[in-house]
C-alpha atoms as a PDB file:
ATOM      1  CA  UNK A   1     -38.962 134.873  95.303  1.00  0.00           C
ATOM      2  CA  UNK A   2     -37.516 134.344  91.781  1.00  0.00           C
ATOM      3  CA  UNK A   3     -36.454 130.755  91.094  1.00  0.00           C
ATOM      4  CA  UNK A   4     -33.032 130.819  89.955  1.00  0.00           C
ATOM      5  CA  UNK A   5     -30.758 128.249  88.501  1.00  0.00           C
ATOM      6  CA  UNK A   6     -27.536 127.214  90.387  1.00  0.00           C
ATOM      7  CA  UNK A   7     -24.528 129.760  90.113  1.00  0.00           C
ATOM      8  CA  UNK A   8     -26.996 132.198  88.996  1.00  0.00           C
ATOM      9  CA  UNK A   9     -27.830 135.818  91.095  1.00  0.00           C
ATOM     10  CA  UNK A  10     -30.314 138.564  91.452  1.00  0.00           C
ATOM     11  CA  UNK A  11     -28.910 142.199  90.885  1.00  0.00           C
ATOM     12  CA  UNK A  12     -30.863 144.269  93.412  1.00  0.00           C
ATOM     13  CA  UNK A  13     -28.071 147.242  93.010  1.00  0.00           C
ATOM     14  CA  UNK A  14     -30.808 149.171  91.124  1.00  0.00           C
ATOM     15  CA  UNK A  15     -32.690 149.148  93.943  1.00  0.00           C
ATOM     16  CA  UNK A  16     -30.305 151.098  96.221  1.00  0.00           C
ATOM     17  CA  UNK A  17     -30.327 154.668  96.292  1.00  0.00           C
ATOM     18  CA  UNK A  18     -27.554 156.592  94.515  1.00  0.00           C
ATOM     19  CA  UNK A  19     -25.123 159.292  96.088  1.00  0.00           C
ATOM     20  CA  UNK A  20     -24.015 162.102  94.980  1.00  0.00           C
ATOM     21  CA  UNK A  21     -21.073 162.520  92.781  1.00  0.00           C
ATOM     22  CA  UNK A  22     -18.525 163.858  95.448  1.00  0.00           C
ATOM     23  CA  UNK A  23     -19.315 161.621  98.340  1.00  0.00           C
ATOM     24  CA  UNK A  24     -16.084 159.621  99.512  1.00  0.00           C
ATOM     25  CA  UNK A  25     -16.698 155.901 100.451  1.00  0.00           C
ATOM     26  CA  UNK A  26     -14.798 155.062 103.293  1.00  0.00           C
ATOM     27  CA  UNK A  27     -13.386 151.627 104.550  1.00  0.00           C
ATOM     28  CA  UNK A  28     -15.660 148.206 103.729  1.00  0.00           C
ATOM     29  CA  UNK A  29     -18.766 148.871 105.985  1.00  0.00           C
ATOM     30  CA  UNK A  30     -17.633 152.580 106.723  1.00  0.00           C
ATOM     31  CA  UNK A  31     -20.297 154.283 104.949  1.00  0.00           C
ATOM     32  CA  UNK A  32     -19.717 157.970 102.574  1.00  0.00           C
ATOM     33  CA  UNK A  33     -17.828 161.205 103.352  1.00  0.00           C
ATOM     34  CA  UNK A  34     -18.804 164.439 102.632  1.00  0.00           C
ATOM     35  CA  UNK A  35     -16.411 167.646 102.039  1.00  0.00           C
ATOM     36  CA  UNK A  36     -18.585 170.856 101.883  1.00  0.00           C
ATOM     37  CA  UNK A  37     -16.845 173.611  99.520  1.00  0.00           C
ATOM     38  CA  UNK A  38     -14.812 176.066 101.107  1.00  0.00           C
ATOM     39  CA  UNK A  39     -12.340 177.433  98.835  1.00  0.00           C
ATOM     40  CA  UNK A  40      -9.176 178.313 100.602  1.00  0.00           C
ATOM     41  CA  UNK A  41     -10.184 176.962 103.573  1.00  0.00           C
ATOM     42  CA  UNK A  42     -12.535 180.360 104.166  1.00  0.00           C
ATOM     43  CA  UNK A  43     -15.336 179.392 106.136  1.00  0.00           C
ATOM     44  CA  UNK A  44     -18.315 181.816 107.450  1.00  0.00           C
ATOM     45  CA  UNK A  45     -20.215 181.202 110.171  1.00  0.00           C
ATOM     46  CA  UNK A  46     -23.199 180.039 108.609  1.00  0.00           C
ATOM     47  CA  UNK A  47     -21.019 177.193 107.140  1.00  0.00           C
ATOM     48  CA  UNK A  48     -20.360 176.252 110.456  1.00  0.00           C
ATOM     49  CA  UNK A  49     -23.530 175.976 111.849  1.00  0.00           C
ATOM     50  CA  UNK A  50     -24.900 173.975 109.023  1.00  0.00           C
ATOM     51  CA  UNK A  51     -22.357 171.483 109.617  1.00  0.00           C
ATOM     52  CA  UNK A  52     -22.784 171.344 113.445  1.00  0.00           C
ATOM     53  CA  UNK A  53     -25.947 170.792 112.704  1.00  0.00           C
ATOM     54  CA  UNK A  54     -25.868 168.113 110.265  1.00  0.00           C
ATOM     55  CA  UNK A  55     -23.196 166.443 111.703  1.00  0.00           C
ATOM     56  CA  UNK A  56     -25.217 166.504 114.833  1.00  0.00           C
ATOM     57  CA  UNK A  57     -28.494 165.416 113.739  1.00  0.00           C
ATOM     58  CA  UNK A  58     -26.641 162.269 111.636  1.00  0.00           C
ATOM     59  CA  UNK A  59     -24.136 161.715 114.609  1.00  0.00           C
ATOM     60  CA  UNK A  60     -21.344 161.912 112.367  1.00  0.00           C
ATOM     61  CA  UNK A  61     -17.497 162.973 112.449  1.00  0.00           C
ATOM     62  CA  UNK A  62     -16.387 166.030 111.849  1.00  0.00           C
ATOM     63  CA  UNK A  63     -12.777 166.011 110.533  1.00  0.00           C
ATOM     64  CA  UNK A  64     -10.483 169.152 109.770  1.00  0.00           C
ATOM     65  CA  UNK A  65      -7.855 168.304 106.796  1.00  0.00           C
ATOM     66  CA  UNK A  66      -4.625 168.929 105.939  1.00  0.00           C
ATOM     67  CA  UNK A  67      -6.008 170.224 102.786  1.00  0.00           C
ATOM     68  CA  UNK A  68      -7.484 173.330 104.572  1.00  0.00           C
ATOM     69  CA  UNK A  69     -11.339 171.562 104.482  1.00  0.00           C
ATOM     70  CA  UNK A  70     -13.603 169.992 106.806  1.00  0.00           C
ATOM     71  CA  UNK A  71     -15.129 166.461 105.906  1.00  0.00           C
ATOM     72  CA  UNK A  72     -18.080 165.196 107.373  1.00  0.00           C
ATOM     73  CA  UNK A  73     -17.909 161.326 108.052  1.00  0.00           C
ATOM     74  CA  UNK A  74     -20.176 158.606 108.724  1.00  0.00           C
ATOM     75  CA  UNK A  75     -23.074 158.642 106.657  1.00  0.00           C
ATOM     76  CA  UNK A  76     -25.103 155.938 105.283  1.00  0.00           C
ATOM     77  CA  UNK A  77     -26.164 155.272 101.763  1.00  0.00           C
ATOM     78  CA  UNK A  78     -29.891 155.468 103.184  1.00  0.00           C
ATOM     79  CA  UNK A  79     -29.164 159.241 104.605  1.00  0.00           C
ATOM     80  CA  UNK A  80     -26.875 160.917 102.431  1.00  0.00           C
ATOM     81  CA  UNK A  81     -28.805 162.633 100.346  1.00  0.00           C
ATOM     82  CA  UNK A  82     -31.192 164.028 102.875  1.00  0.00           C
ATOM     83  CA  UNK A  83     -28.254 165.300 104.956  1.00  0.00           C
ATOM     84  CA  UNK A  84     -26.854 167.062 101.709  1.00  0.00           C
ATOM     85  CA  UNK A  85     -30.308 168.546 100.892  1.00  0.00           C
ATOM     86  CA  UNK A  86     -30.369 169.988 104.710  1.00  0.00           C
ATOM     87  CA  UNK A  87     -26.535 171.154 104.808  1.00  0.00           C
ATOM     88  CA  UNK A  88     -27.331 173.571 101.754  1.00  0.00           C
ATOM     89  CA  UNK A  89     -23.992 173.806 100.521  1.00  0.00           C
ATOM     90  CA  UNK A  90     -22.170 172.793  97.361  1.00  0.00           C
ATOM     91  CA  UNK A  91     -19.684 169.930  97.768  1.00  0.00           C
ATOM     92  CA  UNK A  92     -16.263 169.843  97.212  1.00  0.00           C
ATOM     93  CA  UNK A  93     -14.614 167.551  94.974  1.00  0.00           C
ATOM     94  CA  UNK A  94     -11.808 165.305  97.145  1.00  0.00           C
ATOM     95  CA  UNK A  95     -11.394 162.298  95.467  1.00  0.00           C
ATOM     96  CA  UNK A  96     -10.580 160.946  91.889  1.00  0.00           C
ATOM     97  CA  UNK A  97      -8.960 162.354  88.781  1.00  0.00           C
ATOM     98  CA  UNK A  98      -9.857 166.095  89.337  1.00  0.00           C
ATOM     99  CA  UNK A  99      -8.385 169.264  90.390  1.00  0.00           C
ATOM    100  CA  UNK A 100      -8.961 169.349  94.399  1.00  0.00           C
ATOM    101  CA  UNK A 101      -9.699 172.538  95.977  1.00  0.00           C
ATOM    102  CA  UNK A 102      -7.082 174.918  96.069  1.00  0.00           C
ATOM    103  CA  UNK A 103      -4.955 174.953  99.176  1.00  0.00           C
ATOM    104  CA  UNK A 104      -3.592 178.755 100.317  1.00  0.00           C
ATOM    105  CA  UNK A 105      -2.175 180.727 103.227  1.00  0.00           C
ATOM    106  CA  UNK A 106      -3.527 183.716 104.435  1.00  0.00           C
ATOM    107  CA  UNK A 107      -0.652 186.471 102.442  1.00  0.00           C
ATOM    108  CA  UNK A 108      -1.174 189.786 103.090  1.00  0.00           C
ATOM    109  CA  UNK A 109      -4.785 189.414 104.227  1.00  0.00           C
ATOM    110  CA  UNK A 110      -3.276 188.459 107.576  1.00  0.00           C
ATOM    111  CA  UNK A 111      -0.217 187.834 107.788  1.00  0.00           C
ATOM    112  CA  UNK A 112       3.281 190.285 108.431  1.00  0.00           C
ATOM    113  CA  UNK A 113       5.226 187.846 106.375  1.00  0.00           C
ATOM    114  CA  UNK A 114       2.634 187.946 103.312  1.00  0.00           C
ATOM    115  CA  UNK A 115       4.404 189.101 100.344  1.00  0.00           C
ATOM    116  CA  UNK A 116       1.416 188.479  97.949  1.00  0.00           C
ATOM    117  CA  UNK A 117      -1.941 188.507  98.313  1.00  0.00           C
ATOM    118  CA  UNK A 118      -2.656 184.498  98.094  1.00  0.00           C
ATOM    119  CA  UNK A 119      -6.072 184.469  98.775  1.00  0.00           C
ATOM    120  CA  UNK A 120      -7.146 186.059  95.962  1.00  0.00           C
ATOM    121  CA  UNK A 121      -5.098 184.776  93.672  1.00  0.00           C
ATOM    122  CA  UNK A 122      -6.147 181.132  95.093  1.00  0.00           C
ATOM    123  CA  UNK A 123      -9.833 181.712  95.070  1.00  0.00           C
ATOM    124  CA  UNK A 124      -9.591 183.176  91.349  1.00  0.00           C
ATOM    125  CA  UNK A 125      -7.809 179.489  91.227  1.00  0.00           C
ATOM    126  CA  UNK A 126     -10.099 177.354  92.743  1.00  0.00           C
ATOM    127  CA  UNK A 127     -13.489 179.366  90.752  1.00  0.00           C
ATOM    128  CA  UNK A 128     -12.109 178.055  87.494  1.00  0.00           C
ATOM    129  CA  UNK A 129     -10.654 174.579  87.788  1.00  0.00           C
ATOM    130  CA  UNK A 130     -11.736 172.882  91.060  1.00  0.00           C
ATOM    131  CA  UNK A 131     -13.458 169.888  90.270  1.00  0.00           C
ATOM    132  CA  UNK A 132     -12.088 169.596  86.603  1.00  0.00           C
ATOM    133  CA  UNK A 133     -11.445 166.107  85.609  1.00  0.00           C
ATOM    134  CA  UNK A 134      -7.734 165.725  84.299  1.00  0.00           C
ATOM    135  CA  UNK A 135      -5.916 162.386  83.960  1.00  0.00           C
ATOM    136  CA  UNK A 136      -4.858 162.110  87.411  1.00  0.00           C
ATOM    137  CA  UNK A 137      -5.464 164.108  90.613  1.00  0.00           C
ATOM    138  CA  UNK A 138      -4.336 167.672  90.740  1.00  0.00           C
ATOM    139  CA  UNK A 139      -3.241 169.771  93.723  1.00  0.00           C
ATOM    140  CA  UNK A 140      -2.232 173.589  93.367  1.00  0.00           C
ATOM    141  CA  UNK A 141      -1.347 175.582  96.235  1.00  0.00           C
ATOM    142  CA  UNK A 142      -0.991 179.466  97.198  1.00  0.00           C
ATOM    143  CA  UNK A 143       1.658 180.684  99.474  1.00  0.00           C
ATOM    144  CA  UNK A 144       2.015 184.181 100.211  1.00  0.00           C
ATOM    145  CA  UNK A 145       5.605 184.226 100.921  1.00  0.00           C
ATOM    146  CA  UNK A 146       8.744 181.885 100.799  1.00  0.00           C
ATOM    147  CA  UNK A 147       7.774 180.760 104.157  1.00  0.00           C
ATOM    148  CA  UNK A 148       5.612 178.504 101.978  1.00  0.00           C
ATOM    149  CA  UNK A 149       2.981 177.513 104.534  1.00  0.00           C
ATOM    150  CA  UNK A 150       0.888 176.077 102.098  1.00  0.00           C
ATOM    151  CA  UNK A 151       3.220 173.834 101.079  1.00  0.00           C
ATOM    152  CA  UNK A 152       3.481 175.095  97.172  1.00  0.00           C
ATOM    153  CA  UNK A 153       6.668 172.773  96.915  1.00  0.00           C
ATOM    154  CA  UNK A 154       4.678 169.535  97.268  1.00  0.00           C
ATOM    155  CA  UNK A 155       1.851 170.126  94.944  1.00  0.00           C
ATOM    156  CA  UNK A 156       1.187 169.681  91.151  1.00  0.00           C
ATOM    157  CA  UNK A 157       1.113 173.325  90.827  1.00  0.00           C
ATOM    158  CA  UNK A 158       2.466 175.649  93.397  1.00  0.00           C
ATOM    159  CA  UNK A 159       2.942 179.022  93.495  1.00  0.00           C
ATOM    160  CA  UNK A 160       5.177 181.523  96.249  1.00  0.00           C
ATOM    161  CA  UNK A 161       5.098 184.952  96.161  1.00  0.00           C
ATOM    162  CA  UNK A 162       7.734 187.032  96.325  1.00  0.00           C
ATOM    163  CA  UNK A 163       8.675 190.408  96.736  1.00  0.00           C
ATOM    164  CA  UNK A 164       8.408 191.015  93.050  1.00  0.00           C
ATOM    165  CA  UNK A 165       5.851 189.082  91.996  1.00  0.00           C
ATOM    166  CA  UNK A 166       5.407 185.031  92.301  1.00  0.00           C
ATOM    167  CA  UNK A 167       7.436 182.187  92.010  1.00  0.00           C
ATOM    168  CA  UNK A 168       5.508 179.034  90.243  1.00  0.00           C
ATOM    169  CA  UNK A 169       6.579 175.295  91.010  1.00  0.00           C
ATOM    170  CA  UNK A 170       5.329 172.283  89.101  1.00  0.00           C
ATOM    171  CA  UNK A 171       5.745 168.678  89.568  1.00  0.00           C
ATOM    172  CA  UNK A 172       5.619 168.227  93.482  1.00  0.00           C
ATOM    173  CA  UNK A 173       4.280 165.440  95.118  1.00  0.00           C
ATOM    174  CA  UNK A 174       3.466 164.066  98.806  1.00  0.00           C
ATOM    175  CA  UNK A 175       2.614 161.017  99.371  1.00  0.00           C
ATOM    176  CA  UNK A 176       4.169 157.227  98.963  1.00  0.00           C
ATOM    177  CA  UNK A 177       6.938 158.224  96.530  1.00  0.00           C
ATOM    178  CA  UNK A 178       7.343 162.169  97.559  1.00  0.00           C
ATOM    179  CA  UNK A 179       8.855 164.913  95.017  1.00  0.00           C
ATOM    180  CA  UNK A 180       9.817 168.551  95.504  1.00  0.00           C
ATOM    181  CA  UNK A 181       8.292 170.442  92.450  1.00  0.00           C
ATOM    182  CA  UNK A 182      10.629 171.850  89.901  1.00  0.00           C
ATOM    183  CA  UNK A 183      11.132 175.891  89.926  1.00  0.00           C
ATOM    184  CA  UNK A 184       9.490 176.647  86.666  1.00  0.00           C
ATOM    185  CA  UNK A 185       9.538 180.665  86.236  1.00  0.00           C
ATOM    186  CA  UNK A 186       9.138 183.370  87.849  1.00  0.00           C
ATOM    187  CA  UNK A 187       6.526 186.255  87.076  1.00  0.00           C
ATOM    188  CA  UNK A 188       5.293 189.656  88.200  1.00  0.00           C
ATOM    189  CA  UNK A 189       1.614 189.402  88.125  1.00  0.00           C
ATOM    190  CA  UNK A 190      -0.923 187.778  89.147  1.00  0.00           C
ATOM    191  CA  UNK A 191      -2.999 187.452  85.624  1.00  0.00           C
ATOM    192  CA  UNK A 192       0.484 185.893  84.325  1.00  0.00           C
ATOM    193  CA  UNK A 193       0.071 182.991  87.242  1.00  0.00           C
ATOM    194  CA  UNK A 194      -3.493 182.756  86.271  1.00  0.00           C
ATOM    195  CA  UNK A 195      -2.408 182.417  82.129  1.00  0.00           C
ATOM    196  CA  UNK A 196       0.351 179.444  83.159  1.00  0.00           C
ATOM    197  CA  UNK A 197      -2.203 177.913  84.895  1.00  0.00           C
ATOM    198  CA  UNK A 198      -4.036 177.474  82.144  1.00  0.00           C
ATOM    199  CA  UNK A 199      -1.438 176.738  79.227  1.00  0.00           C
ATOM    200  CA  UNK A 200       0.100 174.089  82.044  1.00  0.00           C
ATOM    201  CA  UNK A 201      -3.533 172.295  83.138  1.00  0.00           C
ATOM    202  CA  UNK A 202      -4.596 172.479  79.268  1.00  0.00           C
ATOM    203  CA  UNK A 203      -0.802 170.892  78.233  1.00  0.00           C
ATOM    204  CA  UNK A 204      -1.280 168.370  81.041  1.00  0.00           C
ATOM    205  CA  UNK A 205      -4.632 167.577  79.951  1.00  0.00           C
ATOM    206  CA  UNK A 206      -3.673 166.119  76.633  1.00  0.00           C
ATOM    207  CA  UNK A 207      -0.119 164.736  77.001  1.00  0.00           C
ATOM    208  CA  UNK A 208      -0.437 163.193  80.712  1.00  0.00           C
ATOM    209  CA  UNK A 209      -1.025 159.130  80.568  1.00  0.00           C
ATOM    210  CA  UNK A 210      -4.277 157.876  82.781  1.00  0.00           C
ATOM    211  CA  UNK A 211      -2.894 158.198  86.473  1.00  0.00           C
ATOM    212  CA  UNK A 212      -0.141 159.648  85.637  1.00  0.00           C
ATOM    213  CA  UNK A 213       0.580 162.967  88.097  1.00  0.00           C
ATOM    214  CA  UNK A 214       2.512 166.058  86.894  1.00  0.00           C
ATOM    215  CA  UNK A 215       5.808 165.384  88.178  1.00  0.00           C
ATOM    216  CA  UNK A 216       5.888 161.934  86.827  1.00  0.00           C
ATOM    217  CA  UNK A 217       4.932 163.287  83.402  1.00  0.00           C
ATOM    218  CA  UNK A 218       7.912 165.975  83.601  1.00  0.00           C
ATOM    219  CA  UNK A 219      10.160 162.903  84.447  1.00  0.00           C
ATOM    220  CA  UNK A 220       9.049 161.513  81.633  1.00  0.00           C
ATOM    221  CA  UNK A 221       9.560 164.069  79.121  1.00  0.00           C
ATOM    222  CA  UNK A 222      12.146 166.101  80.958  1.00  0.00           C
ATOM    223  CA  UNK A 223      11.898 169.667  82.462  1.00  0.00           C
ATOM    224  CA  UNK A 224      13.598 171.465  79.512  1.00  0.00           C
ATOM    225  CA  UNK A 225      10.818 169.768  77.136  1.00  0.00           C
ATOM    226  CA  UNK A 226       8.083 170.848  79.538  1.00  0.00           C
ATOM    227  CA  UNK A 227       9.359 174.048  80.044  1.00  0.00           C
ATOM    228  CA  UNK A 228       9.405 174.721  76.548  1.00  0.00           C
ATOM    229  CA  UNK A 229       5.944 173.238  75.717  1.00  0.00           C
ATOM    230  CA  UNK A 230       4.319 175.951  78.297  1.00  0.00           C
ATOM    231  CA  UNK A 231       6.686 178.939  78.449  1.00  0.00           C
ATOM    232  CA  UNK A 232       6.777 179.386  74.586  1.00  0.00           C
END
């Protein structure tokens, strides 16, 4: 044992084995998280079974979320990585200052109501900026008609179809200090959602403060500004 003088300490926290990136530390003592990608909520069979099995073999939690994913809780900084290496599957980013997976109903894949096809639109979505670090966390949401069941109003980025093409909403927020997103524009197409997406994310990127979410930074500057920063 190294002889130390009073008030001083050891660091051992090299010594401890690191996570991976998306893990999600839980309460003091409660160990990591897991979210396995599953973009829209779409999940094969094969998915499943790795997770039963995981979870099983670690004798963990598995948890369906409101965000349309399934998190896997209860692991140890000791087994993490080896139940990552055996689930096979890439992990979804669900904490910090990132896009989060993209949330989306089922439109006209499924559904008599659909208006739009949401899916597709939201996977196209979720392929380019899930995980992208921004200065605060960033929900976007699908819904295939103004039924809105994937709650487009409450996101940073939300998007309803309609029977001509889709309405897009920015600035919503859940949470402690809730906000219904402002009605931005409407389009026809979905490659003109996909091009506001990215003139919106890439204006947010540089003008947002740390922390500060999309509806916050249209209070801020005000919705005419905003709207004339991204629609012109």
């Amino acid at each position: 044992m190294p002889v130390l003088m009073e008030g001083w300490k050891v660091d051992y926290s090299h010594q401890m084995p690191s996570v991976p990136r998306e893990a999600i530390p839980q309460k003091e003592g409660g160990g990591y998280a897991i979210v396995p990608s599953t973009p829209t909520g779409l999940v094969s069979p094969d998915t499943l079974r790795r997770v039963a099995d995981v979870a099983e073999k670690y004798k963990t939690l598995i948890k369906l979320t409101n965000a349309q994913r399934i998190a896997i809780v209860g692991f140890t900084r000791d087994n993490i990585n080896s139940a990552v290496e055996e689930l096979g599957i890439p992990l979804a980013t669900a904490s910090g200052s990132v896009v989060r997976s993209i949330k989306a109903c089922p439109g006209t894949a499924a559904c008599k109501m659909g208006a739009q096809d949401s899916l597709s639109l939201a996977l196209e979505l979720d392929k380019r900026y899930q995980g992208m670090t921004l200065p605060a966390k960033f929900k976007i949401a699908v819904s295939g008609c103004p039924n809105s069941c994937a709650e487009s109003a409450v996101v940073d980025f939300g998007v309803i179809g309609v029977k001509k093409g889709f309405k897009v909403l920015v600035g919503g927020t859940a949470g402690m200090r809730p906000r219904i997103g402002d009605v931005l524009t409407s389009v026809e197409s979905k490659e003109e959602v996909l091009d506001l997406a990215e003139r919106i994310i890439n204006y947010y990127s540089i003008t947002a403060k740390p922390g500060e979410r999309m509806g916050r930074l249209i209070e801020r500057l005000g919705l005419e500004e905003f709207r004339k920063e991204v629609l012109t």
